[in-house]
C-alpha atoms as a PDB file:
ATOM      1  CA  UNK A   1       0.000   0.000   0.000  1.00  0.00           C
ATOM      2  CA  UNK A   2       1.322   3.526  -0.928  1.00  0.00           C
ATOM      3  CA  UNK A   3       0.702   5.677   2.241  1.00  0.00           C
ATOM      4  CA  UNK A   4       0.533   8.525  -0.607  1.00  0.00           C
ATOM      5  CA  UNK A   5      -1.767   7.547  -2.529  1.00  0.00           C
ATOM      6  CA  UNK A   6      -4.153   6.315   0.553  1.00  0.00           C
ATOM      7  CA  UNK A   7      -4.135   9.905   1.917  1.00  0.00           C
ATOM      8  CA  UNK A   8      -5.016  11.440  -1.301  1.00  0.00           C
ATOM      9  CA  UNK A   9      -7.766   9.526  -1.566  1.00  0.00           C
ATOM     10  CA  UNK A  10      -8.712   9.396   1.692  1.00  0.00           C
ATOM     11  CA  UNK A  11      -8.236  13.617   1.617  1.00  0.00           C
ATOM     12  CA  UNK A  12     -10.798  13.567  -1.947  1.00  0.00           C
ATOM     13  CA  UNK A  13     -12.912  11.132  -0.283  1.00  0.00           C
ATOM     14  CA  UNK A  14     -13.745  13.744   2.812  1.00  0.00           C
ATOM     15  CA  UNK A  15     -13.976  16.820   0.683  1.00  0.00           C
ATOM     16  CA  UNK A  16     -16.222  15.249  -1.799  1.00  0.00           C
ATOM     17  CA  UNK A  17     -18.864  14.540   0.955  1.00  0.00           C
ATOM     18  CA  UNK A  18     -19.565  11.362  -0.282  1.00  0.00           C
ATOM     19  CA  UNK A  19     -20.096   9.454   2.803  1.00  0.00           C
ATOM     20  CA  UNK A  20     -20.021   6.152   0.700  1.00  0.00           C
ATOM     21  CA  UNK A  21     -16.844   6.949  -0.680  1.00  0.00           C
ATOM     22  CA  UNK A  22     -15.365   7.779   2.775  1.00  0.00           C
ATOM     23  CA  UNK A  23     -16.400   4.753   4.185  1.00  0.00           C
ATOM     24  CA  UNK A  24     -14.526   2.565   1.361  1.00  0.00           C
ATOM     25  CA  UNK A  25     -11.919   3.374   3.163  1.00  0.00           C
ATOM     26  CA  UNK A  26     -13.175   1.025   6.106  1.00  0.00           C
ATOM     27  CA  UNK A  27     -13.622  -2.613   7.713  1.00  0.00           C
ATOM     28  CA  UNK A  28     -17.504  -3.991   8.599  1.00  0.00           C
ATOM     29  CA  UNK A  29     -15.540  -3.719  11.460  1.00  0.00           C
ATOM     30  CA  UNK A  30     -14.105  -0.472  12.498  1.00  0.00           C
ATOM     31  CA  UNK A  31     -13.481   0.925  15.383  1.00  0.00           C
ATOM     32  CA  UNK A  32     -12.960   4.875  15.247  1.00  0.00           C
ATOM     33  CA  UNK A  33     -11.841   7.116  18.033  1.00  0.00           C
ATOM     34  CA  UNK A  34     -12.289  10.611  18.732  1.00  0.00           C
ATOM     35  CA  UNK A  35     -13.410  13.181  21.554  1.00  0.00           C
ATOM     36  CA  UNK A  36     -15.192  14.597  19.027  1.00  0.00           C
ATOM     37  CA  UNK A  37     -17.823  11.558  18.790  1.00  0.00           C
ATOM     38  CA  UNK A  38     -18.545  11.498  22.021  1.00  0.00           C
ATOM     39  CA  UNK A  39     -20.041  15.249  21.673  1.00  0.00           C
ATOM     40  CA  UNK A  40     -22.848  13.599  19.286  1.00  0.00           C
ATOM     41  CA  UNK A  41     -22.893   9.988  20.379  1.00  0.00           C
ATOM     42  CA  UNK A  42     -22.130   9.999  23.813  1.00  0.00           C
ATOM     43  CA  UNK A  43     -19.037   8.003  23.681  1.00  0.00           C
ATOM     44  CA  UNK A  44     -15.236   8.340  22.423  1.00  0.00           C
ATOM     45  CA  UNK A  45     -15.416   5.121  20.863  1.00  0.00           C
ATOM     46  CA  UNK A  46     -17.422   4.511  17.700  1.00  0.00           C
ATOM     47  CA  UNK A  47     -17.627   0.442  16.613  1.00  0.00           C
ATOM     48  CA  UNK A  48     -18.614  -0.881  13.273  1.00  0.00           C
ATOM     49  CA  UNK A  49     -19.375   1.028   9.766  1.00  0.00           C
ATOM     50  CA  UNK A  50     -23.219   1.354  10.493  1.00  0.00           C
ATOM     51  CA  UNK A  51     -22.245   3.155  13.475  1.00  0.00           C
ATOM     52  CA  UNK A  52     -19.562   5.230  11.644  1.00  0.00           C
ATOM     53  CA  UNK A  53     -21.887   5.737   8.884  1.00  0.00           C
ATOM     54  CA  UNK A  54     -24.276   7.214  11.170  1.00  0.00           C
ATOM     55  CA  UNK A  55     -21.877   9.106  13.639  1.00  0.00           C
ATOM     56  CA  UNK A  56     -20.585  10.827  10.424  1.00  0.00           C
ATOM     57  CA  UNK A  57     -23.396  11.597   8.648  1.00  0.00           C
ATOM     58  CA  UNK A  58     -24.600  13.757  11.238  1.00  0.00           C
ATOM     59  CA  UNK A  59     -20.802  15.155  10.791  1.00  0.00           C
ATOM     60  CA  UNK A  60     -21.574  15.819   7.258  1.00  0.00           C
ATOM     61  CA  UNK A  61     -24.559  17.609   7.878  1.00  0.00           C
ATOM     62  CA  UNK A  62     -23.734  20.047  10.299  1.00  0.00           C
ATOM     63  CA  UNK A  63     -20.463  21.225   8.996  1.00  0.00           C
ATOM     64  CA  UNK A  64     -21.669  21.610   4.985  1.00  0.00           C
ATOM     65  CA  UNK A  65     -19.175  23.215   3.934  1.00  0.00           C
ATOM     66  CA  UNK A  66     -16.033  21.001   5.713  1.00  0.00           C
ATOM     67  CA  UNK A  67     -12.425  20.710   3.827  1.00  0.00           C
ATOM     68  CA  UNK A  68      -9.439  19.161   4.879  1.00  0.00           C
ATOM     69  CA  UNK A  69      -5.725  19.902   3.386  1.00  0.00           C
ATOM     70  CA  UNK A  70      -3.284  17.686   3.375  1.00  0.00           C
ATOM     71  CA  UNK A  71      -0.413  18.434   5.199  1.00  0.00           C
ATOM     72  CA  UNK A  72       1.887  15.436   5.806  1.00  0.00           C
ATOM     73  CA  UNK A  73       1.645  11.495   5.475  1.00  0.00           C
ATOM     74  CA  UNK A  74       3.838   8.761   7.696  1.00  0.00           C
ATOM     75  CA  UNK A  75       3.563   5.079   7.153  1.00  0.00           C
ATOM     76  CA  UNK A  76       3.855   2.334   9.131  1.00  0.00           C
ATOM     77  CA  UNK A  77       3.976  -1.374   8.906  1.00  0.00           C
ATOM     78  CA  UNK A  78      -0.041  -1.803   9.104  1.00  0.00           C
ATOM     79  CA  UNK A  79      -0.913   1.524   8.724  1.00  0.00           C
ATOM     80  CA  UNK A  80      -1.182   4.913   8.189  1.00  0.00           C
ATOM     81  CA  UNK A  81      -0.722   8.666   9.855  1.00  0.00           C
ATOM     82  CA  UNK A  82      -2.600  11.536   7.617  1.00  0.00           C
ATOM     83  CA  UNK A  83      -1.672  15.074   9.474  1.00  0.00           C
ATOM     84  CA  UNK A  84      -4.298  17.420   7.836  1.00  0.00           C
ATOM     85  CA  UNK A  85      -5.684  20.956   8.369  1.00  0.00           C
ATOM     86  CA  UNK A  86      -9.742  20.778   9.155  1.00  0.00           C
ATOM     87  CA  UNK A  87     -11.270  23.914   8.063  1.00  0.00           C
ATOM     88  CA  UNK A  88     -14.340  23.224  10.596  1.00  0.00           C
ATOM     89  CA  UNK A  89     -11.379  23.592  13.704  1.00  0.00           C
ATOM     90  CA  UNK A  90      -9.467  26.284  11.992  1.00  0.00           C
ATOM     91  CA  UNK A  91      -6.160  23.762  12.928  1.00  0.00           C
ATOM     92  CA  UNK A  92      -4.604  20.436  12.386  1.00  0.00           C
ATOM     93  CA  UNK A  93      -5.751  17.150  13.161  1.00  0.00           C
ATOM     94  CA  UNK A  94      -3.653  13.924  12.462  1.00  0.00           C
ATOM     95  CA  UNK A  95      -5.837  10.623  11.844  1.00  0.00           C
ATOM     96  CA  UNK A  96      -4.090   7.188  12.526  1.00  0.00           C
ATOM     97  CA  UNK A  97      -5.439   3.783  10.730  1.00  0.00           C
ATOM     98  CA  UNK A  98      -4.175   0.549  10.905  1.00  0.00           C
ATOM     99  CA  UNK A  99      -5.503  -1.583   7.963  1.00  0.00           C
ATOM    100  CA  UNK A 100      -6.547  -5.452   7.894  1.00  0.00           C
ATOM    101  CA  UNK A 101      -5.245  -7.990   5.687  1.00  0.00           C
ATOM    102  CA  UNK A 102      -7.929  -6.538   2.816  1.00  0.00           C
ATOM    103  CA  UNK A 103      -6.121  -2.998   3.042  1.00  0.00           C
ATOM    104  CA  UNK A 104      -9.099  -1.821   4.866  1.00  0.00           C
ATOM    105  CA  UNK A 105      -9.165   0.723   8.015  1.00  0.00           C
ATOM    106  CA  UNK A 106     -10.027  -1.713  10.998  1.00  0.00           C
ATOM    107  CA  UNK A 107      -9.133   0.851  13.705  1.00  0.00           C
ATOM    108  CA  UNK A 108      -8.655   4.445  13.082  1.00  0.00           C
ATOM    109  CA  UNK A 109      -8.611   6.897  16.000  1.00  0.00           C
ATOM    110  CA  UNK A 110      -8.796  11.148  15.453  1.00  0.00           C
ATOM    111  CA  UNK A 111      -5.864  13.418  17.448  1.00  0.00           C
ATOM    112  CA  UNK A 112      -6.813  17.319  17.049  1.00  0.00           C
ATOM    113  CA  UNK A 113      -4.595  20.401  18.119  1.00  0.00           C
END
Protein backbone atom coordinates (compact mmCIF):
# COMPACT_ATOMS: atom_id res chain seq x y z
CA UNK A 1 0.00 0.00 0.00
CA UNK A 2 1.32 3.53 -0.93
CA UNK A 3 0.70 5.68 2.24
CA UNK A 4 0.53 8.53 -0.61
CA UNK A 5 -1.77 7.55 -2.53
CA UNK A 6 -4.15 6.32 0.55
CA UNK A 7 -4.14 9.90 1.92
CA UNK A 8 -5.02 11.44 -1.30
CA UNK A 9 -7.77 9.53 -1.57
CA UNK A 10 -8.71 9.40 1.69
CA UNK A 11 -8.24 13.62 1.62
CA UNK A 12 -10.80 13.57 -1.95
CA UNK A 13 -12.91 11.13 -0.28
CA UNK A 14 -13.74 13.74 2.81
CA UNK A 15 -13.98 16.82 0.68
CA UNK A 16 -16.22 15.25 -1.80
CA UNK A 17 -18.86 14.54 0.95
CA UNK A 18 -19.57 11.36 -0.28
CA UNK A 19 -20.10 9.45 2.80
CA UNK A 20 -20.02 6.15 0.70
CA UNK A 21 -16.84 6.95 -0.68
CA UNK A 22 -15.36 7.78 2.77
CA UNK A 23 -16.40 4.75 4.18
CA UNK A 24 -14.53 2.57 1.36
CA UNK A 25 -11.92 3.37 3.16
CA UNK A 26 -13.18 1.03 6.11
CA UNK A 27 -13.62 -2.61 7.71
CA UNK A 28 -17.50 -3.99 8.60
CA UNK A 29 -15.54 -3.72 11.46
CA UNK A 30 -14.10 -0.47 12.50
CA UNK A 31 -13.48 0.92 15.38
CA UNK A 32 -12.96 4.88 15.25
CA UNK A 33 -11.84 7.12 18.03
CA UNK A 34 -12.29 10.61 18.73
CA UNK A 35 -13.41 13.18 21.55
CA UNK A 36 -15.19 14.60 19.03
CA UNK A 37 -17.82 11.56 18.79
CA UNK A 38 -18.55 11.50 22.02
CA UNK A 39 -20.04 15.25 21.67
CA UNK A 40 -22.85 13.60 19.29
CA UNK A 41 -22.89 9.99 20.38
CA UNK A 42 -22.13 10.00 23.81
CA UNK A 43 -19.04 8.00 23.68
CA UNK A 44 -15.24 8.34 22.42
CA UNK A 45 -15.42 5.12 20.86
CA UNK A 46 -17.42 4.51 17.70
CA UNK A 47 -17.63 0.44 16.61
CA UNK A 48 -18.61 -0.88 13.27
CA UNK A 49 -19.38 1.03 9.77
CA UNK A 50 -23.22 1.35 10.49
CA UNK A 51 -22.24 3.16 13.48
CA UNK A 52 -19.56 5.23 11.64
CA UNK A 53 -21.89 5.74 8.88
CA UNK A 54 -24.28 7.21 11.17
CA UNK A 55 -21.88 9.11 13.64
CA UNK A 56 -20.58 10.83 10.42
CA UNK A 57 -23.40 11.60 8.65
CA UNK A 58 -24.60 13.76 11.24
CA UNK A 59 -20.80 15.15 10.79
CA UNK A 60 -21.57 15.82 7.26
CA UNK A 61 -24.56 17.61 7.88
CA UNK A 62 -23.73 20.05 10.30
CA UNK A 63 -20.46 21.23 9.00
CA UNK A 64 -21.67 21.61 4.99
CA UNK A 65 -19.18 23.21 3.93
CA UNK A 66 -16.03 21.00 5.71
CA UNK A 67 -12.42 20.71 3.83
CA UNK A 68 -9.44 19.16 4.88
CA UNK A 69 -5.73 19.90 3.39
CA UNK A 70 -3.28 17.69 3.38
CA UNK A 71 -0.41 18.43 5.20
CA UNK A 72 1.89 15.44 5.81
CA UNK A 73 1.64 11.49 5.48
CA UNK A 74 3.84 8.76 7.70
CA UNK A 75 3.56 5.08 7.15
CA UNK A 76 3.85 2.33 9.13
CA UNK A 77 3.98 -1.37 8.91
CA UNK A 78 -0.04 -1.80 9.10
CA UNK A 79 -0.91 1.52 8.72
CA UNK A 80 -1.18 4.91 8.19
CA UNK A 81 -0.72 8.67 9.85
CA UNK A 82 -2.60 11.54 7.62
CA UNK A 83 -1.67 15.07 9.47
CA UNK A 84 -4.30 17.42 7.84
CA UNK A 85 -5.68 20.96 8.37
CA UNK A 86 -9.74 20.78 9.15
CA UNK A 87 -11.27 23.91 8.06
CA UNK A 88 -14.34 23.22 10.60
CA UNK A 89 -11.38 23.59 13.70
CA UNK A 90 -9.47 26.28 11.99
CA UNK A 91 -6.16 23.76 12.93
CA UNK A 92 -4.60 20.44 12.39
CA UNK A 93 -5.75 17.15 13.16
CA UNK A 94 -3.65 13.92 12.46
CA UNK A 95 -5.84 10.62 11.84
CA UNK A 96 -4.09 7.19 12.53
CA UNK A 97 -5.44 3.78 10.73
CA UNK A 98 -4.18 0.55 10.91
CA UNK A 99 -5.50 -1.58 7.96
CA UNK A 100 -6.55 -5.45 7.89
CA UNK A 101 -5.25 -7.99 5.69
CA UNK A 102 -7.93 -6.54 2.82
CA UNK A 103 -6.12 -3.00 3.04
CA UNK A 104 -9.10 -1.82 4.87
CA UNK A 105 -9.17 0.72 8.01
CA UNK A 106 -10.03 -1.71 11.00
CA UNK A 107 -9.13 0.85 13.71
CA UNK A 108 -8.65 4.45 13.08
CA UNK A 109 -8.61 6.90 16.00
CA UNK A 110 -8.80 11.15 15.45
CA UNK A 111 -5.86 13.42 17.45
CA UNK A 112 -6.81 17.32 17.05
CA UNK A 113 -4.60 20.40 18.12
Amino acid sequence: MNPRAFADDWIAAWNSHDLERILAHYAEDVVFESPYAEKITGSPRVVGKAALRAYWSRGLSINTDLTFTLKAVYGGPAGVAIRYHSSRTGHEAVEVLQFNEAGLASWAAAYYE
